[in-house]
C-alpha atoms as a PDB file:
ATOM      1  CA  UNK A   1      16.008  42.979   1.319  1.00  0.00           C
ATOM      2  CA  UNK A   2      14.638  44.434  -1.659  1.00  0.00           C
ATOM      3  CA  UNK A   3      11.300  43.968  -3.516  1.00  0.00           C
ATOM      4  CA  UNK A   4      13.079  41.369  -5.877  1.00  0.00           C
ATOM      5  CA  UNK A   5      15.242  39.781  -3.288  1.00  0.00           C
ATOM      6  CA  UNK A   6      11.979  38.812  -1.118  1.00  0.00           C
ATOM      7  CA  UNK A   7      10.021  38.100  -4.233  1.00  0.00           C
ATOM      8  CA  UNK A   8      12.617  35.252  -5.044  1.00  0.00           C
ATOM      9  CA  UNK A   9      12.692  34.400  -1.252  1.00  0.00           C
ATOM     10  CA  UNK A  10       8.996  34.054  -1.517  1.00  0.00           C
ATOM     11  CA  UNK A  11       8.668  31.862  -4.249  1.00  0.00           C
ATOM     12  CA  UNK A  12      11.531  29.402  -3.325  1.00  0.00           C
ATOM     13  CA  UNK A  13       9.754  28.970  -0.062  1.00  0.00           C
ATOM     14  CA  UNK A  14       6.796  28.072  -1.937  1.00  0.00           C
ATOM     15  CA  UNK A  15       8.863  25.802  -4.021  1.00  0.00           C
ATOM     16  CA  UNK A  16      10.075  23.994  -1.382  1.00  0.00           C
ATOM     17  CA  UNK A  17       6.945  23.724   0.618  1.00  0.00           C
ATOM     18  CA  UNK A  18       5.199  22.362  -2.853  1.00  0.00           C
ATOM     19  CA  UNK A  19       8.095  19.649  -3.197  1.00  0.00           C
ATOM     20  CA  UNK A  20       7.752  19.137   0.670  1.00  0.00           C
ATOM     21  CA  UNK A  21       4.207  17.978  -0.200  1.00  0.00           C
ATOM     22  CA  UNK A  22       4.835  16.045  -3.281  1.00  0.00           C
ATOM     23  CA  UNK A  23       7.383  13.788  -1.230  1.00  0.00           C
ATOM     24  CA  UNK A  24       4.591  13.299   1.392  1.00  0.00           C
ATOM     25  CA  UNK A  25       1.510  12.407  -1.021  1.00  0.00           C
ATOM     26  CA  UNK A  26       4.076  10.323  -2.919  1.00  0.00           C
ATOM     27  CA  UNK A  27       5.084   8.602   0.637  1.00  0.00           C
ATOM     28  CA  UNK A  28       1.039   8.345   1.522  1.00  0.00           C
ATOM     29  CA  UNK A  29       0.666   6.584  -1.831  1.00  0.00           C
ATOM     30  CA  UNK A  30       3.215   3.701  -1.368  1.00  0.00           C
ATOM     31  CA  UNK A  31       1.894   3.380   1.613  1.00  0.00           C
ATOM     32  CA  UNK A  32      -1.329   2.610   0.554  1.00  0.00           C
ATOM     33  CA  UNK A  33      -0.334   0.214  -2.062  1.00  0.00           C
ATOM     34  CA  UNK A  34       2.113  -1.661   0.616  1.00  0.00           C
ATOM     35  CA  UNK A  35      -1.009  -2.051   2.591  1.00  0.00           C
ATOM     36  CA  UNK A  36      -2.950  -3.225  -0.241  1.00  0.00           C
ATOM     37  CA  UNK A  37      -0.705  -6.312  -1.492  1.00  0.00           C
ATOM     38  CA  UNK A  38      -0.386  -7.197   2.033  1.00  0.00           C
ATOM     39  CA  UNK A  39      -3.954  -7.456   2.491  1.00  0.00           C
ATOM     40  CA  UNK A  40      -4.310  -8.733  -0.606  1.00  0.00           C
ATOM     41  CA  UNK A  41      -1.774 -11.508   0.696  1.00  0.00           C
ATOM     42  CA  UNK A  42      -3.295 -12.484   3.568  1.00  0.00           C
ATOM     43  CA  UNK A  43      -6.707 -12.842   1.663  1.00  0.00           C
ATOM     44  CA  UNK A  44      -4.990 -15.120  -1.321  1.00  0.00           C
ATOM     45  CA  UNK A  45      -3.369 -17.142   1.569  1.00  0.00           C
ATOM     46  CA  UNK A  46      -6.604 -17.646   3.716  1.00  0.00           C
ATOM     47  CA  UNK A  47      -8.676 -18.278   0.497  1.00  0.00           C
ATOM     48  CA  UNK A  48      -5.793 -21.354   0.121  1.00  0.00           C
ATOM     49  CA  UNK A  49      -6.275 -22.307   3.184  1.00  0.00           C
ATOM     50  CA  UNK A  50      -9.956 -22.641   2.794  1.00  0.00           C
ATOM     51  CA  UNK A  51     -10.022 -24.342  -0.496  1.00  0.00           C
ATOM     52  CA  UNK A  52      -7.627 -27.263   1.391  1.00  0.00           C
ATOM     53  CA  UNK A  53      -9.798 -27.726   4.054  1.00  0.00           C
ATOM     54  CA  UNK A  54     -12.918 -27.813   2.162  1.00  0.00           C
ATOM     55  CA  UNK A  55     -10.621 -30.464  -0.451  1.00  0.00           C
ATOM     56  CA  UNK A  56      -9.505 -32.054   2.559  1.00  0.00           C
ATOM     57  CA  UNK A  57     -12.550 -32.595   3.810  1.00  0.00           C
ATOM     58  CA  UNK A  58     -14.293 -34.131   0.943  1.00  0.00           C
ATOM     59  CA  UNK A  59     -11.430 -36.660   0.840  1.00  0.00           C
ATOM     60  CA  UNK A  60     -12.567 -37.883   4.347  1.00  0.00           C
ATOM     61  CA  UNK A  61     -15.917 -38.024   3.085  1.00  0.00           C
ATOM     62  CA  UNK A  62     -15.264 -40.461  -0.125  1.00  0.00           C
ATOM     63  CA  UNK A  63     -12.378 -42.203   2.459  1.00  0.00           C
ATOM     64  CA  UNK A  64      -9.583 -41.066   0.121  1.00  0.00           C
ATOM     65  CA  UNK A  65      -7.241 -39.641   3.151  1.00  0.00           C
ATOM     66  CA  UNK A  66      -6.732 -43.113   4.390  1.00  0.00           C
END
């Protein structure tokens, strides 16, 4: 292999392992924000949950669940 030859062999291998680790930080990133909404998710749901046991709760105070 020439100077040239390894030169171009050289910087497609660096091409390739800079693409390599693109995909990965891209993968690493949707990852994150997957984990986010579901968390976020669970959070909205328990907060519901909350809020309708504090609401139902108040209506067995002023008798208005019977």
């Amino acid at each position: 292999m020439n100077q040239s030859q390894d030169a171009s062999f050289q910087a497609g291998q660096a091409k390739g392992q800079a693409q390599e680790k693109a995909g990965q930080m891209v993968d690493q990133a949707s990852n994150a924000a997957q984990s986010a909404k579901e968390s976020s998710q669970e959070a909205g749901q328990q907060m519901q949950a909350k809020a309708e046991a504090a609401a139902d709760a108040v209506k067995d105070k002023v008798g208005a669940n019977n």
